[in-house]
C-alpha atoms as a PDB file:
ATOM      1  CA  UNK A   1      -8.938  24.365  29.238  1.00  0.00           C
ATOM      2  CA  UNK A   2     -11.047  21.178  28.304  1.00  0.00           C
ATOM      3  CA  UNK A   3      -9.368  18.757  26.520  1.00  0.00           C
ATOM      4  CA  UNK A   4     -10.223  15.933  23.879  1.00  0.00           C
ATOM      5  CA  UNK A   5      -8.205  12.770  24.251  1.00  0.00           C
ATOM      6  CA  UNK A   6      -7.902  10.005  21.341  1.00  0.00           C
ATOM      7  CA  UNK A   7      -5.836   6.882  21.809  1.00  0.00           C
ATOM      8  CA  UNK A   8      -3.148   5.886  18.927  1.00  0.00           C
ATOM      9  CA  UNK A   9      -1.532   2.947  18.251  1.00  0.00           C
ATOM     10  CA  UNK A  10       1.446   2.764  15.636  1.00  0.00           C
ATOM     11  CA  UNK A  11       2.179  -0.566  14.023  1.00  0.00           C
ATOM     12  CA  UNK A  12       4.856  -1.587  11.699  1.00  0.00           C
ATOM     13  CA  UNK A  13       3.157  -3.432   8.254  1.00  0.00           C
ATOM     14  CA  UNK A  14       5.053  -5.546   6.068  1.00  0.00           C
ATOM     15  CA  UNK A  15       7.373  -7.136   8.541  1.00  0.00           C
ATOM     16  CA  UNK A  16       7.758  -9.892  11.402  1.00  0.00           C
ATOM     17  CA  UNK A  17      10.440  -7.015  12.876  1.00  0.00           C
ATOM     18  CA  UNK A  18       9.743  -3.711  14.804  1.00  0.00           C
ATOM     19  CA  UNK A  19      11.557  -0.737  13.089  1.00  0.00           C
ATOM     20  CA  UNK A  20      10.754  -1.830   9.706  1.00  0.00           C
ATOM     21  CA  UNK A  21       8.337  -2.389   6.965  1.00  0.00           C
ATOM     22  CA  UNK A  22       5.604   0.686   7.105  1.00  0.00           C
ATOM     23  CA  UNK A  23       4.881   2.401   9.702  1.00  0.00           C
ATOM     24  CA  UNK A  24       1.152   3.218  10.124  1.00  0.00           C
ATOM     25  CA  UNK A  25      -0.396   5.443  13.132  1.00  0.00           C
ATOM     26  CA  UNK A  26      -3.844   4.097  13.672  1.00  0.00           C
ATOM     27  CA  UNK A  27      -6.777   6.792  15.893  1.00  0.00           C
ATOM     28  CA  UNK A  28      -9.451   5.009  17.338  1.00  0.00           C
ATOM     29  CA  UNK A  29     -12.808   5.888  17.940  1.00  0.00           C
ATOM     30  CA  UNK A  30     -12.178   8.789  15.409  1.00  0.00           C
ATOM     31  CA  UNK A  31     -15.925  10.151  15.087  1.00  0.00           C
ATOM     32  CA  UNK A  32     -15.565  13.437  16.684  1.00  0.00           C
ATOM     33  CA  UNK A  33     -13.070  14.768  14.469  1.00  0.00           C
ATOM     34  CA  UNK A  34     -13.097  16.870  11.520  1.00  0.00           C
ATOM     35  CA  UNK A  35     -12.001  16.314   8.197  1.00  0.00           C
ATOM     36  CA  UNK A  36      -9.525  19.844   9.241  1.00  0.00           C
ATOM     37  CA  UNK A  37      -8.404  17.742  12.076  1.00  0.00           C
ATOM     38  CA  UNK A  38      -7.403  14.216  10.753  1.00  0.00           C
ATOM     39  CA  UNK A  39      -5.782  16.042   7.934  1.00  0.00           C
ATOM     40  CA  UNK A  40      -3.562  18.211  10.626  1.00  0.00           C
ATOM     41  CA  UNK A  41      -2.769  15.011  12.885  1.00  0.00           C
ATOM     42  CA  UNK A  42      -1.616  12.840   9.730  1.00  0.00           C
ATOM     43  CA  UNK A  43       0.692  16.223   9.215  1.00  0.00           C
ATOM     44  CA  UNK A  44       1.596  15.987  12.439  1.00  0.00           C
ATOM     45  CA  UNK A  45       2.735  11.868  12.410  1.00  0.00           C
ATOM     46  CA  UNK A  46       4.196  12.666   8.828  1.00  0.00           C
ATOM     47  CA  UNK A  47       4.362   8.850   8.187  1.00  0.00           C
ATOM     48  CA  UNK A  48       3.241   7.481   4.884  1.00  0.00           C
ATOM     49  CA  UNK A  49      -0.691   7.226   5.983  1.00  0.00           C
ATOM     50  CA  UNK A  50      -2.635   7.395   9.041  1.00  0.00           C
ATOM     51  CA  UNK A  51      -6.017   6.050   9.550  1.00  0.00           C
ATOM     52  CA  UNK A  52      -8.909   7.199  11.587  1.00  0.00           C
ATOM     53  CA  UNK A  53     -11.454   4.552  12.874  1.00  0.00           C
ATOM     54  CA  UNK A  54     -15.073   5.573  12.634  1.00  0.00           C
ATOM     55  CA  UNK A  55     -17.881   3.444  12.993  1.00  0.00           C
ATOM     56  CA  UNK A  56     -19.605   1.880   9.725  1.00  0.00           C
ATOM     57  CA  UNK A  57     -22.210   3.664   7.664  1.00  0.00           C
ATOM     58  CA  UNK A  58     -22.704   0.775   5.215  1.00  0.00           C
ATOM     59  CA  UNK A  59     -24.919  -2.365   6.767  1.00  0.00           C
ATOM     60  CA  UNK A  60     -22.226  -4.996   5.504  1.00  0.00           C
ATOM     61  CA  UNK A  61     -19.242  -3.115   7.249  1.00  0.00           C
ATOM     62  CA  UNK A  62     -17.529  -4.265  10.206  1.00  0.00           C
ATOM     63  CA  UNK A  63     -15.729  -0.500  10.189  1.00  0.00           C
ATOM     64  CA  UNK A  64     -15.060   2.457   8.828  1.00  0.00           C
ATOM     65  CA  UNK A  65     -11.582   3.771   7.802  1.00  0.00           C
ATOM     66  CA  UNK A  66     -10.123   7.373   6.396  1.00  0.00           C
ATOM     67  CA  UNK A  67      -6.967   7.633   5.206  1.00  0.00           C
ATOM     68  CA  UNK A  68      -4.779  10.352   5.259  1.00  0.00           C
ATOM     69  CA  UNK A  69      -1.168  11.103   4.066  1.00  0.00           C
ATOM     70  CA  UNK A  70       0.701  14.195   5.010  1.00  0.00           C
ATOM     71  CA  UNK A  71      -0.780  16.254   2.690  1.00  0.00           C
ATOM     72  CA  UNK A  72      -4.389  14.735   1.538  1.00  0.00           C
ATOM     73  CA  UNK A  73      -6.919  12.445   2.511  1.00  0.00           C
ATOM     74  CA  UNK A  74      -6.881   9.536  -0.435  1.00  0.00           C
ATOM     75  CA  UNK A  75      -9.410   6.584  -1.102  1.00  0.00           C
ATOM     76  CA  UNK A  76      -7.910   3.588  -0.922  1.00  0.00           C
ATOM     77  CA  UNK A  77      -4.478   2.020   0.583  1.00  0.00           C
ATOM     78  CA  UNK A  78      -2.942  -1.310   1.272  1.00  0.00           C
ATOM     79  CA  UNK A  79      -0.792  -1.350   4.443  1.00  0.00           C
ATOM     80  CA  UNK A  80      -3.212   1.134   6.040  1.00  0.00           C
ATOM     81  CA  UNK A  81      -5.810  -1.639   5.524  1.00  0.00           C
ATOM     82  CA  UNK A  82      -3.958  -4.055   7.059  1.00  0.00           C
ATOM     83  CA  UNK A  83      -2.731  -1.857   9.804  1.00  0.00           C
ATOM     84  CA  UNK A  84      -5.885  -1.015  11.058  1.00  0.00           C
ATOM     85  CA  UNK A  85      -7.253  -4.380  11.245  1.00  0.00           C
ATOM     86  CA  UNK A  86      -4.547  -5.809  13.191  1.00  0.00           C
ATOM     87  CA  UNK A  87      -4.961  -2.855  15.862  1.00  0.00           C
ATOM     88  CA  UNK A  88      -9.150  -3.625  16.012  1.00  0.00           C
ATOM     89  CA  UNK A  89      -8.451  -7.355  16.576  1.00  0.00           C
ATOM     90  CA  UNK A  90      -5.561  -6.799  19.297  1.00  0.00           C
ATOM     91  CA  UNK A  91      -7.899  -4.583  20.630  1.00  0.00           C
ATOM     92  CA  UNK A  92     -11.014  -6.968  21.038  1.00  0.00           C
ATOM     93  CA  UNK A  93     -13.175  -4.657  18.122  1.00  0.00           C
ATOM     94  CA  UNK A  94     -13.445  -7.263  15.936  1.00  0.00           C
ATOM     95  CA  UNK A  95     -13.985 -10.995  17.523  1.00  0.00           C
ATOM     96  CA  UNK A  96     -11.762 -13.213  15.759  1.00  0.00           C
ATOM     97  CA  UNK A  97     -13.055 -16.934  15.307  1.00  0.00           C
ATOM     98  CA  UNK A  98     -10.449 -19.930  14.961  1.00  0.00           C
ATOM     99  CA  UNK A  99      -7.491 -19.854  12.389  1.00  0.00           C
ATOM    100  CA  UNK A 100      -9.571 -17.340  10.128  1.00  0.00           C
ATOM    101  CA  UNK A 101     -11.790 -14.869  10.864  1.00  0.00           C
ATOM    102  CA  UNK A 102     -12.782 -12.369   7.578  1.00  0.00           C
ATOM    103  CA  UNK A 103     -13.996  -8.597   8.486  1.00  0.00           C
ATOM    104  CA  UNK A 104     -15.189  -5.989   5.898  1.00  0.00           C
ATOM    105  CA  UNK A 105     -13.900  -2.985   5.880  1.00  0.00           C
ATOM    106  CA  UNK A 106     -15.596   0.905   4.562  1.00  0.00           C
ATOM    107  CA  UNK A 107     -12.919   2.738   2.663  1.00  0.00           C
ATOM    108  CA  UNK A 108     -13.897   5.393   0.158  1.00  0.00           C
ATOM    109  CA  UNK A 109     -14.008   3.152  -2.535  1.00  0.00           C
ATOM    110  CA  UNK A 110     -16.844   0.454  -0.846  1.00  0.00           C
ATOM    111  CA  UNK A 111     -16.643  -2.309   1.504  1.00  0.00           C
ATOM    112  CA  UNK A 112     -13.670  -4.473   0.653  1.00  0.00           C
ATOM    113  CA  UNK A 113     -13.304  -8.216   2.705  1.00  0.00           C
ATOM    114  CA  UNK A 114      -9.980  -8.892   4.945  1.00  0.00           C
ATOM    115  CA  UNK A 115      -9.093 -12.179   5.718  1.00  0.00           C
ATOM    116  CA  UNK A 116      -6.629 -12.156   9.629  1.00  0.00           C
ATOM    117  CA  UNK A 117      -5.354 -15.561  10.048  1.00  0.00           C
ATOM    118  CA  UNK A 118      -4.132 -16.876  13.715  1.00  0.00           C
ATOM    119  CA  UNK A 119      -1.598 -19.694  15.105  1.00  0.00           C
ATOM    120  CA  UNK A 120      -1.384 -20.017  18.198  1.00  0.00           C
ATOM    121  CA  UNK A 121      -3.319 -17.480  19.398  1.00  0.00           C
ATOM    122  CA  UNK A 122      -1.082 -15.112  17.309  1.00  0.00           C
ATOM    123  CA  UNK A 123      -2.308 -12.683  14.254  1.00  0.00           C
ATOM    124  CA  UNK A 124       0.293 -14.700  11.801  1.00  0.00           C
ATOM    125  CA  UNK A 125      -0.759 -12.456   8.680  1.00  0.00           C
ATOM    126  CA  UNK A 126      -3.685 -10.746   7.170  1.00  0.00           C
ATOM    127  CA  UNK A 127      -4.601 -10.627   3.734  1.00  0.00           C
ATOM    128  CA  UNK A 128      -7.219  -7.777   1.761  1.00  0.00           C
ATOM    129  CA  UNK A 129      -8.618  -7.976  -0.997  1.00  0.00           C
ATOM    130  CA  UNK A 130      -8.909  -5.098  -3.509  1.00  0.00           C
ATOM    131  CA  UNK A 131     -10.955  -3.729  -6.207  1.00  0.00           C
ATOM    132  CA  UNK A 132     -10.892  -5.396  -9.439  1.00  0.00           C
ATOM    133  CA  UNK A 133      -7.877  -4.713 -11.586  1.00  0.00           C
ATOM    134  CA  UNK A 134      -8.041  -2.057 -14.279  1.00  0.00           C
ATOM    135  CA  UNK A 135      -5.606  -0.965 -16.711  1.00  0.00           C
ATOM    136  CA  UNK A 136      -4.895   2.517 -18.272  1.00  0.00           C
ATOM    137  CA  UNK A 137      -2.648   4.313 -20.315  1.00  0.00           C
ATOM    138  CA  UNK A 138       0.369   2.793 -21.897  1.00  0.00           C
ATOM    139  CA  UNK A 139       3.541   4.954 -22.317  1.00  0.00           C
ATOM    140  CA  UNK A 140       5.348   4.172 -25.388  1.00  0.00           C
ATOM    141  CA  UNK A 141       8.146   7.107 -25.240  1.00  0.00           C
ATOM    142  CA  UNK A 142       9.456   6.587 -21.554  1.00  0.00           C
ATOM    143  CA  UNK A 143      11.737   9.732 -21.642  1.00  0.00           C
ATOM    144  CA  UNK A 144      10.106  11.530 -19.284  1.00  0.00           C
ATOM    145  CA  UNK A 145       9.432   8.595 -16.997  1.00  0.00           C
ATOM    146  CA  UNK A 146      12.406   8.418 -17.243  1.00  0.00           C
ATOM    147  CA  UNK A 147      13.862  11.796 -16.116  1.00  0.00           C
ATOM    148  CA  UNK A 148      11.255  11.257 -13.393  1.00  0.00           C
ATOM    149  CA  UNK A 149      12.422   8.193 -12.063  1.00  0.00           C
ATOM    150  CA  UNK A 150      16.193   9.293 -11.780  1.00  0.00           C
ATOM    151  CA  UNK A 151      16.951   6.260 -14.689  1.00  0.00           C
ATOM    152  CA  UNK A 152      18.383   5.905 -17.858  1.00  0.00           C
ATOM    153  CA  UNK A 153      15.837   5.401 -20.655  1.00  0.00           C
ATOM    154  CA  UNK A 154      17.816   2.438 -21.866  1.00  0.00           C
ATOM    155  CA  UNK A 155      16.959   0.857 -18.087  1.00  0.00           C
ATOM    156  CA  UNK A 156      13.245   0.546 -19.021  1.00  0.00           C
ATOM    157  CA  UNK A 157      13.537   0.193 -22.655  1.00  0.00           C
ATOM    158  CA  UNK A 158      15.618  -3.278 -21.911  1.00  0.00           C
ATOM    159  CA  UNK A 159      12.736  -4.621 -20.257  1.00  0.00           C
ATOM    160  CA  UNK A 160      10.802  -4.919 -23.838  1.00  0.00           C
ATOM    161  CA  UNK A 161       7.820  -4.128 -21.295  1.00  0.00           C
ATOM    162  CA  UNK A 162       5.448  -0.730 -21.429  1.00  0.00           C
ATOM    163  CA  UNK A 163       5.116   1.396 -18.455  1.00  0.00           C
ATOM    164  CA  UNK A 164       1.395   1.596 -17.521  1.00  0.00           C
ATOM    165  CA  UNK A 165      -0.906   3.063 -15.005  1.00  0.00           C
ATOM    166  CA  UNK A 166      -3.040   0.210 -13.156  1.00  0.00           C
ATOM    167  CA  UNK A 167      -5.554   0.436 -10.623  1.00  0.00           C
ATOM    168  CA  UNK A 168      -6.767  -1.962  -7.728  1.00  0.00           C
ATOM    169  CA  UNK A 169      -8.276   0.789  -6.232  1.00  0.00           C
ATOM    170  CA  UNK A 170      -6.265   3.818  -7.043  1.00  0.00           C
ATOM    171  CA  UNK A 171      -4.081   4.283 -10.447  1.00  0.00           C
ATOM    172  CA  UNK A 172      -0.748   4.291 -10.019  1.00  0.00           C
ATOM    173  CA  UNK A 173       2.355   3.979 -12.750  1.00  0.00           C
ATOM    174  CA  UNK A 174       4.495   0.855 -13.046  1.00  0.00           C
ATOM    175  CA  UNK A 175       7.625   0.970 -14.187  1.00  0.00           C
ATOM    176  CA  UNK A 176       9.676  -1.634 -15.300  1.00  0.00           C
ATOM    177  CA  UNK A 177      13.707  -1.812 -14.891  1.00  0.00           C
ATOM    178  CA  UNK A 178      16.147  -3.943 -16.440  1.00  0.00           C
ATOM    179  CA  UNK A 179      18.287  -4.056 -13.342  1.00  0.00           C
ATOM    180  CA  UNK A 180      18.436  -3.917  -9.215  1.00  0.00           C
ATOM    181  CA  UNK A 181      21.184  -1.842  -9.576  1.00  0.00           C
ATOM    182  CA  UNK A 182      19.369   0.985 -11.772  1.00  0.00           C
ATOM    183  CA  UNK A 183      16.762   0.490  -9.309  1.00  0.00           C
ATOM    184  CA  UNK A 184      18.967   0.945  -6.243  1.00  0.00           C
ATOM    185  CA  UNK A 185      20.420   3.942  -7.573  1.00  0.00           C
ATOM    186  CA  UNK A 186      17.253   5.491  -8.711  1.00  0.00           C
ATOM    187  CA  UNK A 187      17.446   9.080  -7.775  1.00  0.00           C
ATOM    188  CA  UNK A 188      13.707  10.568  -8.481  1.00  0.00           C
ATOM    189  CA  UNK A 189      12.748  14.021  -9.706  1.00  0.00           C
ATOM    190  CA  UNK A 190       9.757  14.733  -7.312  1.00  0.00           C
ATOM    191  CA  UNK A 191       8.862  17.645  -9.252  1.00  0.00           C
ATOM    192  CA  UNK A 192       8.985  16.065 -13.128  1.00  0.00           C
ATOM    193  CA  UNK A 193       6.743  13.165 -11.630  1.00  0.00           C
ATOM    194  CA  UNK A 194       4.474  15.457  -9.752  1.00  0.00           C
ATOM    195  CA  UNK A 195       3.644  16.796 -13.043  1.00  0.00           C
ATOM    196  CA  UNK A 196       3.315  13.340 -14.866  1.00  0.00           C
ATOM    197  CA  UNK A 197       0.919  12.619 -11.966  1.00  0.00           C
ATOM    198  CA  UNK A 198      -1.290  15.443 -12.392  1.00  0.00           C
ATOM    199  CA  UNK A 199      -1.614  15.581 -16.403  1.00  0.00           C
ATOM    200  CA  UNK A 200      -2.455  11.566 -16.266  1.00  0.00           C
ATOM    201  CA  UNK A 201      -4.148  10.949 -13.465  1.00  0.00           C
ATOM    202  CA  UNK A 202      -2.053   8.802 -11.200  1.00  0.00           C
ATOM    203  CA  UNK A 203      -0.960   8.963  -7.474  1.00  0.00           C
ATOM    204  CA  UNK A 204       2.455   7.191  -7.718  1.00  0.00           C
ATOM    205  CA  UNK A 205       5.256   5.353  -9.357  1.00  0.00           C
ATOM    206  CA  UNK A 206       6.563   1.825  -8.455  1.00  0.00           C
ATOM    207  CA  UNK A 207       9.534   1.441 -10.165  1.00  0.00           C
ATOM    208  CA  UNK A 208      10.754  -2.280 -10.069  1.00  0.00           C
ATOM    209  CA  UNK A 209      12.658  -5.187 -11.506  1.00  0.00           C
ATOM    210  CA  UNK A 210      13.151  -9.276 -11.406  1.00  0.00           C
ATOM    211  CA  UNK A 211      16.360  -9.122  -9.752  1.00  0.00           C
ATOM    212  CA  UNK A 212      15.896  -9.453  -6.267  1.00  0.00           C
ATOM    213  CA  UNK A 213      18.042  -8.839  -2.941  1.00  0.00           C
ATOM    214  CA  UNK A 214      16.604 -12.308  -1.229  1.00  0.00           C
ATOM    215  CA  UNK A 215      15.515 -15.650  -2.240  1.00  0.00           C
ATOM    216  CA  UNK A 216      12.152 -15.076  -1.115  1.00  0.00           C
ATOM    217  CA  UNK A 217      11.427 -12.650  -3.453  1.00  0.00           C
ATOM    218  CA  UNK A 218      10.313 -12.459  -7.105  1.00  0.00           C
ATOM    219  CA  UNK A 219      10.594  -8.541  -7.486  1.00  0.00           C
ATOM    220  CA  UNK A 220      12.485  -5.784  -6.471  1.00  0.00           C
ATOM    221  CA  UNK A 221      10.514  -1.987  -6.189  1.00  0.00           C
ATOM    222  CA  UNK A 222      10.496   1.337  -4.798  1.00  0.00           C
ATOM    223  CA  UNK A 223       7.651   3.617  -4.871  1.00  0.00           C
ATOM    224  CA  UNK A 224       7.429   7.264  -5.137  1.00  0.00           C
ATOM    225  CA  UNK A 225       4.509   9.546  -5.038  1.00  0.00           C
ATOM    226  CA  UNK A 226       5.316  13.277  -4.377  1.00  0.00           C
ATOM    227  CA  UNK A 227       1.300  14.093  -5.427  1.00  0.00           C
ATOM    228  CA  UNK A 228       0.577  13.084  -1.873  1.00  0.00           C
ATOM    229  CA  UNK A 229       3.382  13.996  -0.091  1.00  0.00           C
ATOM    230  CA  UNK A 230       5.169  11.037   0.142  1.00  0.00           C
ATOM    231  CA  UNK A 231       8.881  11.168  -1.600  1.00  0.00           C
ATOM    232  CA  UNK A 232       9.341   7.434  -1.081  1.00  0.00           C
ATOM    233  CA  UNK A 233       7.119   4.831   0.590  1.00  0.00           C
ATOM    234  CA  UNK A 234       9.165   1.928   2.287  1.00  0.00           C
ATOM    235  CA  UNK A 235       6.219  -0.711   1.272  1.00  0.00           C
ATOM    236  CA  UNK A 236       3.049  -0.262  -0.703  1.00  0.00           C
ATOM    237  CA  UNK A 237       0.246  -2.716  -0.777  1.00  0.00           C
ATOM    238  CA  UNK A 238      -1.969  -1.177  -3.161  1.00  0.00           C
ATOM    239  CA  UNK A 239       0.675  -0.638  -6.070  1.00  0.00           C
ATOM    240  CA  UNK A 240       1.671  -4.189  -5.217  1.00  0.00           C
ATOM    241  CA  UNK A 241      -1.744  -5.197  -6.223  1.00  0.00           C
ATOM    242  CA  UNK A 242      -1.294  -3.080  -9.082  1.00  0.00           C
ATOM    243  CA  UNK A 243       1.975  -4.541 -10.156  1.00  0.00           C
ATOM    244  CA  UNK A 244       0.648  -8.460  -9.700  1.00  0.00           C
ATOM    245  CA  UNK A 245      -1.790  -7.404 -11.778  1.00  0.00           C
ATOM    246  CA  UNK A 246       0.692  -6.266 -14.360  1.00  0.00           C
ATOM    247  CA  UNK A 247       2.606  -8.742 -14.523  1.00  0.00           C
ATOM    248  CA  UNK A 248      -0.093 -11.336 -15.039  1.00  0.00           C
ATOM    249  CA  UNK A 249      -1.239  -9.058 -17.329  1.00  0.00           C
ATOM    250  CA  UNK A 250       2.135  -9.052 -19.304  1.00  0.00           C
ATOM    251  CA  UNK A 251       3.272 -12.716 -19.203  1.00  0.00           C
ATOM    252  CA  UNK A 252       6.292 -12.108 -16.627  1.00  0.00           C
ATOM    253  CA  UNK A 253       4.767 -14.381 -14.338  1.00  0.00           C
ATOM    254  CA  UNK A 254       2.932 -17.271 -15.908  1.00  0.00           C
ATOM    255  CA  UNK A 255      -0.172 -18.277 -13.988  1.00  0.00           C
ATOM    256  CA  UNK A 256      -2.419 -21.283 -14.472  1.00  0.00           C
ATOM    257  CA  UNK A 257      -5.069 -20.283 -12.637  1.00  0.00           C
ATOM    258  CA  UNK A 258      -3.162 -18.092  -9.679  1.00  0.00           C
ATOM    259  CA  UNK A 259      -0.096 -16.375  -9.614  1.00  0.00           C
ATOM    260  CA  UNK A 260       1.700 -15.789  -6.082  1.00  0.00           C
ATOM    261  CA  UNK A 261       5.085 -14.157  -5.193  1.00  0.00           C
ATOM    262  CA  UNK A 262       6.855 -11.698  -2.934  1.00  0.00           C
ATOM    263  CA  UNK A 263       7.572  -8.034  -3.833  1.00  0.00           C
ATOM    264  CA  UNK A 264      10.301  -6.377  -1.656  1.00  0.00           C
ATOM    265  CA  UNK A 265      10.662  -2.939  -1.170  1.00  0.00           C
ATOM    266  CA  UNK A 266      12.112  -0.348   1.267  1.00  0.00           C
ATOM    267  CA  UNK A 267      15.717  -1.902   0.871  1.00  0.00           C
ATOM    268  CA  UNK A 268      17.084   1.442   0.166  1.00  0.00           C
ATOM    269  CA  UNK A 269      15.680   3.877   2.717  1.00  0.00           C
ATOM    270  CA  UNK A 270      16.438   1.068   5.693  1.00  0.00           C
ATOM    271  CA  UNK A 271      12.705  -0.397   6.016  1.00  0.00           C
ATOM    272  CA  UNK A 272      12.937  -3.490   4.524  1.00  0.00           C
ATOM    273  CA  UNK A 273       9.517  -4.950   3.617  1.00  0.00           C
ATOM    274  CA  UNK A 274       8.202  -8.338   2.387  1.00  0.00           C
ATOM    275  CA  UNK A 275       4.726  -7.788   1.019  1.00  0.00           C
ATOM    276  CA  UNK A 276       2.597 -11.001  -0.471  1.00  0.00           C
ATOM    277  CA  UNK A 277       0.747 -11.121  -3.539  1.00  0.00           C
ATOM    278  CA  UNK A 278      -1.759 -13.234  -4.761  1.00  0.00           C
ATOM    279  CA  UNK A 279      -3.694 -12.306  -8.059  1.00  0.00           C
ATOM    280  CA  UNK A 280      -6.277 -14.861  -9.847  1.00  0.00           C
ATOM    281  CA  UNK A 281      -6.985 -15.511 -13.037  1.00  0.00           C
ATOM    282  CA  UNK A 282      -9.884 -16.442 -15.593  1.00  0.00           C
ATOM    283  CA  UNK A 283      -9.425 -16.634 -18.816  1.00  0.00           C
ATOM    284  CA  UNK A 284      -5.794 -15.180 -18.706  1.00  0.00           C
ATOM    285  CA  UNK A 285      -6.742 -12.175 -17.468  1.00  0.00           C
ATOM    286  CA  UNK A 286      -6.301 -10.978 -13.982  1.00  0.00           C
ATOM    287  CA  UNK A 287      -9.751 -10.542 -11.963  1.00  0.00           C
ATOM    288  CA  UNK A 288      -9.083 -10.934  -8.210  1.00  0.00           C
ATOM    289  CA  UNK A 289      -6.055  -9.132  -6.551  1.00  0.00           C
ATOM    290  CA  UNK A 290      -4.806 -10.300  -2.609  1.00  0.00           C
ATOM    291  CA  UNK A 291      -2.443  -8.611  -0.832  1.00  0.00           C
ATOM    292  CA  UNK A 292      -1.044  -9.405   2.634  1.00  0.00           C
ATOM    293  CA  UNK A 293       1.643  -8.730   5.354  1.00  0.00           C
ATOM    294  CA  UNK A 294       2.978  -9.250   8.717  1.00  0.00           C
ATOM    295  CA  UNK A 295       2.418  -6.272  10.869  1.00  0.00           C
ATOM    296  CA  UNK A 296       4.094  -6.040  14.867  1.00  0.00           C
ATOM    297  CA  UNK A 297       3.157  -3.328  17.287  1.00  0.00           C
ATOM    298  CA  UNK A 298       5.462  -0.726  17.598  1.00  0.00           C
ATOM    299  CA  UNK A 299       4.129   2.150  20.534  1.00  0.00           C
ATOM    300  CA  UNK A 300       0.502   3.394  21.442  1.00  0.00           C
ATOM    301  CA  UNK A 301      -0.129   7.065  23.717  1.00  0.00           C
ATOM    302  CA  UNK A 302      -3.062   9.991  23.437  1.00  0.00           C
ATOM    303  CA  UNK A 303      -3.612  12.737  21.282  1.00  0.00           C
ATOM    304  CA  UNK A 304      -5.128  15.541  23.425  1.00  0.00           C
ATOM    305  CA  UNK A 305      -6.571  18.528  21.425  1.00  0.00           C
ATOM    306  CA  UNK A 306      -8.936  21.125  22.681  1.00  0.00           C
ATOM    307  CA  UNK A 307     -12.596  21.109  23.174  1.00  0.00           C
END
């Protein structure tokens, strides 16, 4: 029987180590297959995301990416951005240019820039940017978020902060938590939250807090997101954006002018992650969201499916 044959590379985003961070599995030269067919070989990886590489069908795109979790194909993501664009420069795609070369990518939300920066000849880290920051509902009584974030209602009340949905691309709920500990022994209800996501729109919950497991970092979170089949993600680049937004946004991190820290995440599920965050601001209020990460190659092989 004739066979197709696509090559796939799977990186690790979000860390300097193999084994850790968030694993992405990246198919080149994607343009032959359906929609059907991505959807059944991201089922088949059953990792967080996987992208499919197509070419560009905007003028101002270097590529075109689709990304697709286990269970849906979604618009926008943050380590699959970065995961692709490591595996197009280490595989001569996209001509890098001295220390920093920037490349625009085609999700389904537009063209957004990356920015890969070298030393040594190395990819040291790369950096996207993401849509402009918008914020959503507010959730005064935090019972439910409660009940679906396996926490006590006192553990976000504490915080004096609101949970909200933001967006940088896609909207997603942050919520705040007094401690690491109520953090670490967050036990979720998939199905309670599953319902909060479909009655308010949202495609996930980061649930974080200021006390931190390393130096380096200036948050603590774990993310949840059962709407697209993903129970917990060990690092997640667009609800970082999200959360750097909110905490501009809320005065937890005071920025004259920028605001950059460290989120980690994946502590609990033995991915540890260290994701960078850079958010602007004019006028006190956040209007340009960075995000960026480490990513090291992990294995590569062929999908063969028939003709």
């Amino acid at each position: 029987m004739p066979m197709r044959r696509y090559r796939v590379k799977q990186v690790d985003v979000f860390t300097d180590k193999p084994l850790a961070g968030n694993p992405l599995a990246v198919v080149l030269d994607a343009q032959a297959l359906t929609r059907e067919e991505m959807q059944m070989i991201a089922k088949e990886f059953n990792l967080s995301e996987t992208t499919f590489v197509l070419p560009p069908s905007k003028p101002n795109a270097d590529y075109r990416v689709r990304i697709f979790t286990p269970s849906m194909e979604i618009p926008f993501a943050g380590h699959p951005s970065i995961g692709t664009a490591y595996v197009l420069a280490e595989e001569g795609v996209l001509r890098l240019r001295g220390r920093l070369t920037t490349v625009h990518q085609q999700l389904e939300i537009g063209v957004l820039p990356l920015d890969i920066n070298r030393r040594g000849g190395r990819i040291e880290k790369i950096v996207m940017e993401q849509a402009k920051p918008r914020f959503g509902r507010l959730f005064k009584d935090v019972r439910r978020i409660a009940a679906a974030a396996g926490v006590a209602v006192r553990d976000i009340e504490e915080t004096g902060l609101p949970p909200q949905i933001v967006s940088t691309g896609i909207n997603q709920l942050m919520v705040p938590v007094r401690t690491l500990k109520a953090v670490e022994r967050s036990r979720p209800d998939l199905g309670v939250l599953n319902d909060l996501e479909r009655e308010f729109g949202f495609y996930g919950c980061s649930l974080f807090t200021r006390e931190t497991l390393t130096a380096e970092a200036s948050v603590h979170a774990r993310y949840y997101s059962p709407e697209v089949g993903v129970s917990e993600d060990p690092a997640t680049g667009s609800a970082a954006g999200g959360l750097g937004a909110y905490l501009v946004r809320w005065n937890i991190l005071s920025a004259r002018g920028a605001a950059n820290f460290v989120i980690e995440q994946g502590y609990e599920i033995g991915r540890p992650s260290r994701i960078y965050v850079e958010v602007e601001v004019v006028n006190r209020v956040p209007a340009r969201v960075r995000v960026g990460g480490e990513v090291v190659p992990v294995m590569e092989g062929i999908i063969t499916l028939p003709s």
